[in-house]
PDB file of N, CA and C in Angstrom:
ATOM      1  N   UNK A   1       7.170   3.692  15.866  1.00  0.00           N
ATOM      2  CA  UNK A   1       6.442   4.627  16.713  1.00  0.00           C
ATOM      3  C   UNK A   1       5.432   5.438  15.910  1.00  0.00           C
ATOM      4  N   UNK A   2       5.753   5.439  14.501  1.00  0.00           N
ATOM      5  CA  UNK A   2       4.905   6.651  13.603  1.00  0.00           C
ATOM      6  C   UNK A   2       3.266   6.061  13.240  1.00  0.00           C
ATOM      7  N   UNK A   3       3.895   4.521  12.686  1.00  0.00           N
ATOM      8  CA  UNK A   3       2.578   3.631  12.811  1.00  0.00           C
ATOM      9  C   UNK A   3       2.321   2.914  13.310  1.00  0.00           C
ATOM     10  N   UNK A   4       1.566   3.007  14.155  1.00  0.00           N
ATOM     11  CA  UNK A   4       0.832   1.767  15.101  1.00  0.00           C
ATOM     12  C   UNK A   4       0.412   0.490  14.333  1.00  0.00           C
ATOM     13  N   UNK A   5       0.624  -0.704  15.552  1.00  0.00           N
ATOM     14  CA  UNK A   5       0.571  -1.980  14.902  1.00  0.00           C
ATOM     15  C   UNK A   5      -0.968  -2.233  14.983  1.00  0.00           C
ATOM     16  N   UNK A   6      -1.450  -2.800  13.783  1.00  0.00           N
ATOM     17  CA  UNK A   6      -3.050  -3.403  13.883  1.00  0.00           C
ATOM     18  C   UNK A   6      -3.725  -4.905  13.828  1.00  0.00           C
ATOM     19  N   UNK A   7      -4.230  -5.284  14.639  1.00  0.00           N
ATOM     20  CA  UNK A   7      -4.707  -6.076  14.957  1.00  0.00           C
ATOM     21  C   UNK A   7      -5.823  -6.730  14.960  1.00  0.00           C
ATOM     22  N   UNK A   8      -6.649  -7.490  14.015  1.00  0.00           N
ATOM     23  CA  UNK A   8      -5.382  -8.669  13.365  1.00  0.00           C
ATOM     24  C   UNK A   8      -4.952  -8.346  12.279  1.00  0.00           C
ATOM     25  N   UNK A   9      -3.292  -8.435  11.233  1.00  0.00           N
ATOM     26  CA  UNK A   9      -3.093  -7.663  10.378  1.00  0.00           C
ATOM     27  C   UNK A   9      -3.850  -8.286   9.295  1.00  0.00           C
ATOM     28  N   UNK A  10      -3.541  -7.141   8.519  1.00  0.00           N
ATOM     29  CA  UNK A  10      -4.062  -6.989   7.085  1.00  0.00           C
ATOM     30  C   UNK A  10      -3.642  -8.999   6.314  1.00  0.00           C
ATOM     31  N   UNK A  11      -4.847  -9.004   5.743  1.00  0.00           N
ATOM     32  CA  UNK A  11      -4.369 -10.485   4.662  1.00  0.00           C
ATOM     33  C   UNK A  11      -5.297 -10.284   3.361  1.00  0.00           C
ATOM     34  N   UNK A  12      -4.404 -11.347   2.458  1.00  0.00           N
ATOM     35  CA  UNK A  12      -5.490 -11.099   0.994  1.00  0.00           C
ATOM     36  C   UNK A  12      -4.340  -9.964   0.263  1.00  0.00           C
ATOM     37  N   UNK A  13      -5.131  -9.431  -0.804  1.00  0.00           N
ATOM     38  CA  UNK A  13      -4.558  -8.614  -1.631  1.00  0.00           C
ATOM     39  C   UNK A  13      -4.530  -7.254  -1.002  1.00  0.00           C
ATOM     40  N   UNK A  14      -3.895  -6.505  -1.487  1.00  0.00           N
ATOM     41  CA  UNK A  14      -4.080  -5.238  -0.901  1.00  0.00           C
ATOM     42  C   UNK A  14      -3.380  -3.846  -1.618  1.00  0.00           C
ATOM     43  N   UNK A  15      -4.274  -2.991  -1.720  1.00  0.00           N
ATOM     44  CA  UNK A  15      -3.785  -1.574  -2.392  1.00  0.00           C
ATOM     45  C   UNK A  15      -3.258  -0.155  -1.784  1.00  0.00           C
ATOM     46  N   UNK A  16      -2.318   0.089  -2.229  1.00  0.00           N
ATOM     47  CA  UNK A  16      -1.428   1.246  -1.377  1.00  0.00           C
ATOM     48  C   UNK A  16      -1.284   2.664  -2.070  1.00  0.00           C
ATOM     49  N   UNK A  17      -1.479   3.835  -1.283  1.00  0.00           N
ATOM     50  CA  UNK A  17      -1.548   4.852  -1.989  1.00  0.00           C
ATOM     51  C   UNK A  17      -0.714   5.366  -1.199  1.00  0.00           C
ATOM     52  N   UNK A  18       0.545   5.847  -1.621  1.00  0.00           N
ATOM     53  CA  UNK A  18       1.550   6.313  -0.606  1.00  0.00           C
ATOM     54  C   UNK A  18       1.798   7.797  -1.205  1.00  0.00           C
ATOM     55  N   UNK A  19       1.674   8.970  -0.633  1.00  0.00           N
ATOM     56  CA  UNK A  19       2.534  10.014  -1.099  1.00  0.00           C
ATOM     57  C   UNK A  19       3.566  10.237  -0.316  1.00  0.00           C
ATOM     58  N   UNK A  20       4.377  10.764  -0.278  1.00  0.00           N
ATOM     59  CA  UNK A  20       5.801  11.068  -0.013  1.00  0.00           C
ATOM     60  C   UNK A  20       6.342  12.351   0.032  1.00  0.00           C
ATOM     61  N   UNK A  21       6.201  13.479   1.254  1.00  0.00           N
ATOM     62  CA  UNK A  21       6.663  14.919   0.631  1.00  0.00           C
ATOM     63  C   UNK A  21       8.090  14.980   1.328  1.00  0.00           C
ATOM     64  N   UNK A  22       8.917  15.258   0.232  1.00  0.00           N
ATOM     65  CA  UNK A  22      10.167  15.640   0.904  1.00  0.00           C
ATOM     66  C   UNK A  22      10.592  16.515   1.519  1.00  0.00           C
ATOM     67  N   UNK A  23      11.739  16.590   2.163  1.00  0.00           N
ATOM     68  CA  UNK A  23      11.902  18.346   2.569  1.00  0.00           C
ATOM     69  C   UNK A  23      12.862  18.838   1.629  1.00  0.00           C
ATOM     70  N   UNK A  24      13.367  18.180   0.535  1.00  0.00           N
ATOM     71  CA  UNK A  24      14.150  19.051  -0.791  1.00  0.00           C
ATOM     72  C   UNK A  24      13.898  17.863  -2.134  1.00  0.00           C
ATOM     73  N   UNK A  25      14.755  18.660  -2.889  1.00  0.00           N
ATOM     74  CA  UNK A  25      14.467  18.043  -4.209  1.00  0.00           C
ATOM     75  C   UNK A  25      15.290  16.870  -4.739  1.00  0.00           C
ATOM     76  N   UNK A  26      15.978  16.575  -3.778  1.00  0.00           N
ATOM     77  CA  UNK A  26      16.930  15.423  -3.799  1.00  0.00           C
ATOM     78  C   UNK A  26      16.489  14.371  -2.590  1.00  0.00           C
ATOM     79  N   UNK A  27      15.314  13.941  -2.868  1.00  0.00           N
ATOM     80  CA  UNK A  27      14.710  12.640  -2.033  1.00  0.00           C
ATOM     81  C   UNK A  27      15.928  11.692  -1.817  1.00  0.00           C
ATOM     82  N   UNK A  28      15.606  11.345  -0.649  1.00  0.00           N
ATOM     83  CA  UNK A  28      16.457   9.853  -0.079  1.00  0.00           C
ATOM     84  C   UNK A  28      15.546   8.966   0.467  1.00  0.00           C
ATOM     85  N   UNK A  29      14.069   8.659   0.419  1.00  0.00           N
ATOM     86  CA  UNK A  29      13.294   7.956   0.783  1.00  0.00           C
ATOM     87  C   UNK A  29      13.217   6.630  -0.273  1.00  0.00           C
ATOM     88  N   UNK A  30      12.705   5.853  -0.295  1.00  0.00           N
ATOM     89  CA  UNK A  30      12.095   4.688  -1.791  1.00  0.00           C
ATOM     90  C   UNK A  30      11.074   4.037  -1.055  1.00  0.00           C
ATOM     91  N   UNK A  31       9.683   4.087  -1.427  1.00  0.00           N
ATOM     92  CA  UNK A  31       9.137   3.694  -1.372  1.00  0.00           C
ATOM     93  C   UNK A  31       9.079   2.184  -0.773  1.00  0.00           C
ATOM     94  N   UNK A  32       9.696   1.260  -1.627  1.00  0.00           N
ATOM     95  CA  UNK A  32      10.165  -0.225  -1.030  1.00  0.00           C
ATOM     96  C   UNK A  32      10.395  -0.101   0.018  1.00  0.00           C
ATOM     97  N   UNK A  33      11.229   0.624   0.938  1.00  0.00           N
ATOM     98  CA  UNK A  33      11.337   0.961   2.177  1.00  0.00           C
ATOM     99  C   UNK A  33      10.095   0.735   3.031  1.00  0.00           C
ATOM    100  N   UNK A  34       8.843   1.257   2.477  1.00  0.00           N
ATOM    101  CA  UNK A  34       8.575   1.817   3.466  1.00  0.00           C
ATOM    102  C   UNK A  34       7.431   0.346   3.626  1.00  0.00           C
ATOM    103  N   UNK A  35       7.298  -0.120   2.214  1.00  0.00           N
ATOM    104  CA  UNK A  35       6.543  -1.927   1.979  1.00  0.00           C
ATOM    105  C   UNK A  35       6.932  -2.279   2.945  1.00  0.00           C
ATOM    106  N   UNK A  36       8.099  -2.526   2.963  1.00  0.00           N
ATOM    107  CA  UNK A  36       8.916  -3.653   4.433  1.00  0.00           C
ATOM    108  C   UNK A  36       9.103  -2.938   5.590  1.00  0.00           C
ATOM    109  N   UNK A  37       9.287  -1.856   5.796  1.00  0.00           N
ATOM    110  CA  UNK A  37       9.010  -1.528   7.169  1.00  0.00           C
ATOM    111  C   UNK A  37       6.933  -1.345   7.639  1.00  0.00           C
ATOM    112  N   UNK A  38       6.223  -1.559   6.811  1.00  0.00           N
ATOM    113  CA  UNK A  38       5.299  -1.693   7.270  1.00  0.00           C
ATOM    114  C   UNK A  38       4.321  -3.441   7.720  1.00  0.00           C
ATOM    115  N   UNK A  39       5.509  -4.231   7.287  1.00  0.00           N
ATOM    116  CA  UNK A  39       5.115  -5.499   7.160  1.00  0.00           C
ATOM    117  C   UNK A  39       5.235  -6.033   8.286  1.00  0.00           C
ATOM    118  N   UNK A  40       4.229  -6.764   9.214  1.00  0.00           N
ATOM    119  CA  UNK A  40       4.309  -7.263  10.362  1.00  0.00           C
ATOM    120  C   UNK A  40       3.451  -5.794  11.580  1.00  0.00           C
ATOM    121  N   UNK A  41       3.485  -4.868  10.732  1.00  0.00           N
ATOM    122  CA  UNK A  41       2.334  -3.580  11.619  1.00  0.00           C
ATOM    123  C   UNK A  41       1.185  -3.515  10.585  1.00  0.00           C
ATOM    124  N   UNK A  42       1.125  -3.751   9.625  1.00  0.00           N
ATOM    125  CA  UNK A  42      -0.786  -3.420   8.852  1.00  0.00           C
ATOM    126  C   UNK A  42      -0.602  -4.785   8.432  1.00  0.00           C
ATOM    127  N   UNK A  43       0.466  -5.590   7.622  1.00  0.00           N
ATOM    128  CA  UNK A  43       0.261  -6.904   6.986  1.00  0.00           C
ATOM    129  C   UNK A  43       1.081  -7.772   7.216  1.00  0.00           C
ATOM    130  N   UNK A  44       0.575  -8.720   6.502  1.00  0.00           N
ATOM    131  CA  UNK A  44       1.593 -10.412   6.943  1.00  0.00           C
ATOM    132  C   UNK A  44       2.311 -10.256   6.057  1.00  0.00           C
ATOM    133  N   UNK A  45       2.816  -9.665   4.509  1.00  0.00           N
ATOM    134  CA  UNK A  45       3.875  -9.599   4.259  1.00  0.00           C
ATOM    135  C   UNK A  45       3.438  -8.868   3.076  1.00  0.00           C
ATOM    136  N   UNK A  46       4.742  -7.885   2.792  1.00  0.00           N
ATOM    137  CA  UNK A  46       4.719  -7.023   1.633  1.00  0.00           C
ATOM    138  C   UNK A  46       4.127  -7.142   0.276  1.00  0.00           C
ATOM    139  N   UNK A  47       4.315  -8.905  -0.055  1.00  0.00           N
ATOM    140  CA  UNK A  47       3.919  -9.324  -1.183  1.00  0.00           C
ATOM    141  C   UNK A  47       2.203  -9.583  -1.400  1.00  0.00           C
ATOM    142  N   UNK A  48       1.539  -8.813  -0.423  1.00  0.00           N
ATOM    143  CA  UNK A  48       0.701  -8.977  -0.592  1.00  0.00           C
ATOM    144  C   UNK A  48      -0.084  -7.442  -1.234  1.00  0.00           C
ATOM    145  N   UNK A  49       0.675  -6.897  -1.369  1.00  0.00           N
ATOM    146  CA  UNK A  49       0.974  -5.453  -2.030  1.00  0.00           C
ATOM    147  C   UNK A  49       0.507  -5.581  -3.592  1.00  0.00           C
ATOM    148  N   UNK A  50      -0.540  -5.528  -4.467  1.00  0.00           N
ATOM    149  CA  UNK A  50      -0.993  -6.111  -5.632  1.00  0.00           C
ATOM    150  C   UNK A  50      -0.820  -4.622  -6.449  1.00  0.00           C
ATOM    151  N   UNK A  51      -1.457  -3.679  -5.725  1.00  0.00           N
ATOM    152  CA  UNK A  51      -1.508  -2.355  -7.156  1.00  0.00           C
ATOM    153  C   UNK A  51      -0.746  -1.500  -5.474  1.00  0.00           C
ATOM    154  N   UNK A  52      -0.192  -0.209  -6.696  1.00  0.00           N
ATOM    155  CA  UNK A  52       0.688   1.071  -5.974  1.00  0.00           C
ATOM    156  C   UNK A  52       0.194   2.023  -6.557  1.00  0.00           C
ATOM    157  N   UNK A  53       0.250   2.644  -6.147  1.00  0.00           N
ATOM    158  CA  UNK A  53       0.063   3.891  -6.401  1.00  0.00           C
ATOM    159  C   UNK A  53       1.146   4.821  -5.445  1.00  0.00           C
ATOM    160  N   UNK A  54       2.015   5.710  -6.279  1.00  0.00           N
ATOM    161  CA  UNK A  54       3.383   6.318  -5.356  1.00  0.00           C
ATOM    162  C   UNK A  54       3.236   8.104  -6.234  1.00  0.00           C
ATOM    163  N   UNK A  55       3.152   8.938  -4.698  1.00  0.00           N
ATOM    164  CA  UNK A  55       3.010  10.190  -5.224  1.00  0.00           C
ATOM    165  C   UNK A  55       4.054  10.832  -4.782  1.00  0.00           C
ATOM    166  N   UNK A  56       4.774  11.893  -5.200  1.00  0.00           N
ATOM    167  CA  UNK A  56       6.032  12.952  -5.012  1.00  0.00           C
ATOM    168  C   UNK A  56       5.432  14.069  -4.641  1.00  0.00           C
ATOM    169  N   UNK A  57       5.975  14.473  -3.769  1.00  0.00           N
ATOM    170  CA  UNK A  57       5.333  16.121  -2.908  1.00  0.00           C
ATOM    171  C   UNK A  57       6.852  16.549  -2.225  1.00  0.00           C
ATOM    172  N   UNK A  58       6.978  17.646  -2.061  1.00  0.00           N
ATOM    173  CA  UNK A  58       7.648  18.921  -1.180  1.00  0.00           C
ATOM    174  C   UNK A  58       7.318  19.715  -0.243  1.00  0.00           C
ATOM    175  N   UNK A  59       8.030  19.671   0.492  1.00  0.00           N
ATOM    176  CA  UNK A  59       7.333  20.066   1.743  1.00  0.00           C
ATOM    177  C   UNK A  59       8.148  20.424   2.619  1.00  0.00           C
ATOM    178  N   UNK A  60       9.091  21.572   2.477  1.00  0.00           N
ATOM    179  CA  UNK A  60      10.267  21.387   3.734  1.00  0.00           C
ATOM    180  C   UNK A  60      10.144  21.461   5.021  1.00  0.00           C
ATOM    181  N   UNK A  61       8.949  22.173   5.420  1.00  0.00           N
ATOM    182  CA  UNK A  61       8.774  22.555   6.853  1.00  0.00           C
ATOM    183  C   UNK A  61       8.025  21.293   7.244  1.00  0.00           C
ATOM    184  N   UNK A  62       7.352  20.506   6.503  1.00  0.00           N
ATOM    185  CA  UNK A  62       6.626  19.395   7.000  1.00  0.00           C
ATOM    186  C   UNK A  62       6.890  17.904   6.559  1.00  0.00           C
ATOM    187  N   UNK A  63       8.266  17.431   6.353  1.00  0.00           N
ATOM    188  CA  UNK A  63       8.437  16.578   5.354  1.00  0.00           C
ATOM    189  C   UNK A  63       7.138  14.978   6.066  1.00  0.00           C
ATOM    190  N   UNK A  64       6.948  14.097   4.868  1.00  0.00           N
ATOM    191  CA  UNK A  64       5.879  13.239   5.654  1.00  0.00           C
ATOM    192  C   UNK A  64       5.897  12.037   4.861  1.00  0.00           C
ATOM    193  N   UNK A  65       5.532  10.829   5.124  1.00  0.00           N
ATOM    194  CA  UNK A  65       4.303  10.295   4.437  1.00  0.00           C
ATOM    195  C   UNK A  65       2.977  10.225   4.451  1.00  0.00           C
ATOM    196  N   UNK A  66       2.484   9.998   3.887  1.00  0.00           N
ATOM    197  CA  UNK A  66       0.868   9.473   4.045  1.00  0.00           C
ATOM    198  C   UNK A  66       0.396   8.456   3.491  1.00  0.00           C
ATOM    199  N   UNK A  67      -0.057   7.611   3.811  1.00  0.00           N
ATOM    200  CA  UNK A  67      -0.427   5.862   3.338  1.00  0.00           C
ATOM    201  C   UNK A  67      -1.757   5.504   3.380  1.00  0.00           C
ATOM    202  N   UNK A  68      -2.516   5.312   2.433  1.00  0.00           N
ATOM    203  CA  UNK A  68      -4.036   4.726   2.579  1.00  0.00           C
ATOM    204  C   UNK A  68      -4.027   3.290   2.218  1.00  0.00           C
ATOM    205  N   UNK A  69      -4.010   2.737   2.744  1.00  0.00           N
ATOM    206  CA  UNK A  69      -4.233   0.619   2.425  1.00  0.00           C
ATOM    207  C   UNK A  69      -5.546   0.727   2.509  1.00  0.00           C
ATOM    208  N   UNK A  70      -5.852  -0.379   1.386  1.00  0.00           N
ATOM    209  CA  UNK A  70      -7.325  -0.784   0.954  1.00  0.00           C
ATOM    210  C   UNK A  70      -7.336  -2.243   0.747  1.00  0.00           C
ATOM    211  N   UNK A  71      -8.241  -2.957   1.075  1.00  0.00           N
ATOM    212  CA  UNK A  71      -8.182  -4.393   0.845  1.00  0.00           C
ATOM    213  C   UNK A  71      -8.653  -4.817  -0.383  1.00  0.00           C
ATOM    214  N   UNK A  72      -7.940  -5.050  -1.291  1.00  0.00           N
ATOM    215  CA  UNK A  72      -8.400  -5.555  -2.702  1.00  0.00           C
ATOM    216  C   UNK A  72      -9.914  -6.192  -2.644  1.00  0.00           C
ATOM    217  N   UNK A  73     -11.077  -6.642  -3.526  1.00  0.00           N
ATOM    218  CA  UNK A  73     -11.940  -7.753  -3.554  1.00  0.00           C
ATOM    219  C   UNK A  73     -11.132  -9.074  -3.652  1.00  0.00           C
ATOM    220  N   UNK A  74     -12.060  -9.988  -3.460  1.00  0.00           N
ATOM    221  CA  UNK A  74     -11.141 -11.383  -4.270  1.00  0.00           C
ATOM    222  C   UNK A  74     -12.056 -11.581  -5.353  1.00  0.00           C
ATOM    223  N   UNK A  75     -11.858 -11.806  -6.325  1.00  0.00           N
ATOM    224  CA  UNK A  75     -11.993 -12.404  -7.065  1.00  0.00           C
ATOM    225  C   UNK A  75     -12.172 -13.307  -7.984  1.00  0.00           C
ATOM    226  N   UNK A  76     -13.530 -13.428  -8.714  1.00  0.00           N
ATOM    227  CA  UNK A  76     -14.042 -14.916  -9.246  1.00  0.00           C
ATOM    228  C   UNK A  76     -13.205 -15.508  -9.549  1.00  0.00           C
ATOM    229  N   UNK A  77     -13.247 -17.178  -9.702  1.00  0.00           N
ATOM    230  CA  UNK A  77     -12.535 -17.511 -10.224  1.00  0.00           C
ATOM    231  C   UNK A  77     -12.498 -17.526 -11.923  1.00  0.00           C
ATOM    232  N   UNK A  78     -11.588 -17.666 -12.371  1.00  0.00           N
ATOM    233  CA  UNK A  78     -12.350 -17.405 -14.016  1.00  0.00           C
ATOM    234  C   UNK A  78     -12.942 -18.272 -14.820  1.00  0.00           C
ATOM    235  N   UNK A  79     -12.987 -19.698 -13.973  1.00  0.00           N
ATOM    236  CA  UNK A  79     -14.798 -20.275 -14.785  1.00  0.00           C
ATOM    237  C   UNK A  79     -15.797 -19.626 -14.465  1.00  0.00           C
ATOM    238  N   UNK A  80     -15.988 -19.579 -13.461  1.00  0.00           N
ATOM    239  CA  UNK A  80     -17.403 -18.692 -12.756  1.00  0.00           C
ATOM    240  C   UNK A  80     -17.692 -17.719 -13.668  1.00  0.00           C
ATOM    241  N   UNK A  81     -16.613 -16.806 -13.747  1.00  0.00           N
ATOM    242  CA  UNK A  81     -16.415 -15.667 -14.599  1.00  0.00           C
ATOM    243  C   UNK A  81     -17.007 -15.667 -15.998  1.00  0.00           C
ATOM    244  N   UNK A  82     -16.348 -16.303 -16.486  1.00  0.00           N
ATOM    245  CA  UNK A  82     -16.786 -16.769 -17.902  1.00  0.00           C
ATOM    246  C   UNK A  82     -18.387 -17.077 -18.007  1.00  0.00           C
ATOM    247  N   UNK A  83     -18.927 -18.221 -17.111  1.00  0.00           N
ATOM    248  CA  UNK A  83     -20.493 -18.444 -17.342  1.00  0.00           C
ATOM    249  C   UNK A  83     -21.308 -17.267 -16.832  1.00  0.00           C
ATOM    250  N   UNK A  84     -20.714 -16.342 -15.565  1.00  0.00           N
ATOM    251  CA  UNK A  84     -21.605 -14.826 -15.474  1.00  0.00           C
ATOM    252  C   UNK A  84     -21.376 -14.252 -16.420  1.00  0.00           C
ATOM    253  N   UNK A  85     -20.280 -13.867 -17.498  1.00  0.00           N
ATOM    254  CA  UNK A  85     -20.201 -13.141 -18.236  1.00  0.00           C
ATOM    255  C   UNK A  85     -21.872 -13.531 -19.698  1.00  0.00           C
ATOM    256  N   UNK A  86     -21.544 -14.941 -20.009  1.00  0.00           N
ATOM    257  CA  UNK A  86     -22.830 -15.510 -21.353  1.00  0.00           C
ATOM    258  C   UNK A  86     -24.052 -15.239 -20.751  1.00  0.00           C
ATOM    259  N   UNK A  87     -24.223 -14.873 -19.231  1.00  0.00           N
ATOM    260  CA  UNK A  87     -25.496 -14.697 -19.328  1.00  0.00           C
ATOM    261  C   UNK A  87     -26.354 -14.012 -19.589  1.00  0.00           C
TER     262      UNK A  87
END
């Protein structure tokens, strides 16, 4: 109910910036959690999760997450790479 499903999901690589504010100092959240419960609402599957980025916050009156997904580039292949690089 918190995140809406998107359509068509996310594919390719993809980058996650999750902060996390708790409402005390003894978190019960993990992150991994929240990979797989978002899989099948932004993406086709967790493993497509390439870089993280995971932030810690406090917050008792407002405990939350917040999630920014970014779609990686793709990337040359690395012959290509190599002959743009000599030129």
């Amino acid at each position: 109910m918190q995140c809406p499903a998107i359509t068509p999901l996310m594919s390719g690589d993809i980058r996650m910036h999750i902060t996390i504010y708790y409402a005390s100092r003894r978190p019960d959240l993990d992150e991994s959690l929240i990979l797989d419960l978002l899989q099948g609402l932004v993406y086709v599957n967790d493993r497509q999760v390439k870089e993280r980025h995971t932030y810690w916050g406090l917050d008792p009156k407002n405990p939350r997450t917040e999630i920014i997904i970014e779609q990686l580039p793709k990337k040359m292949p690395a012959q290509r790479r190599a002959k743009k690089e000599t030129k």
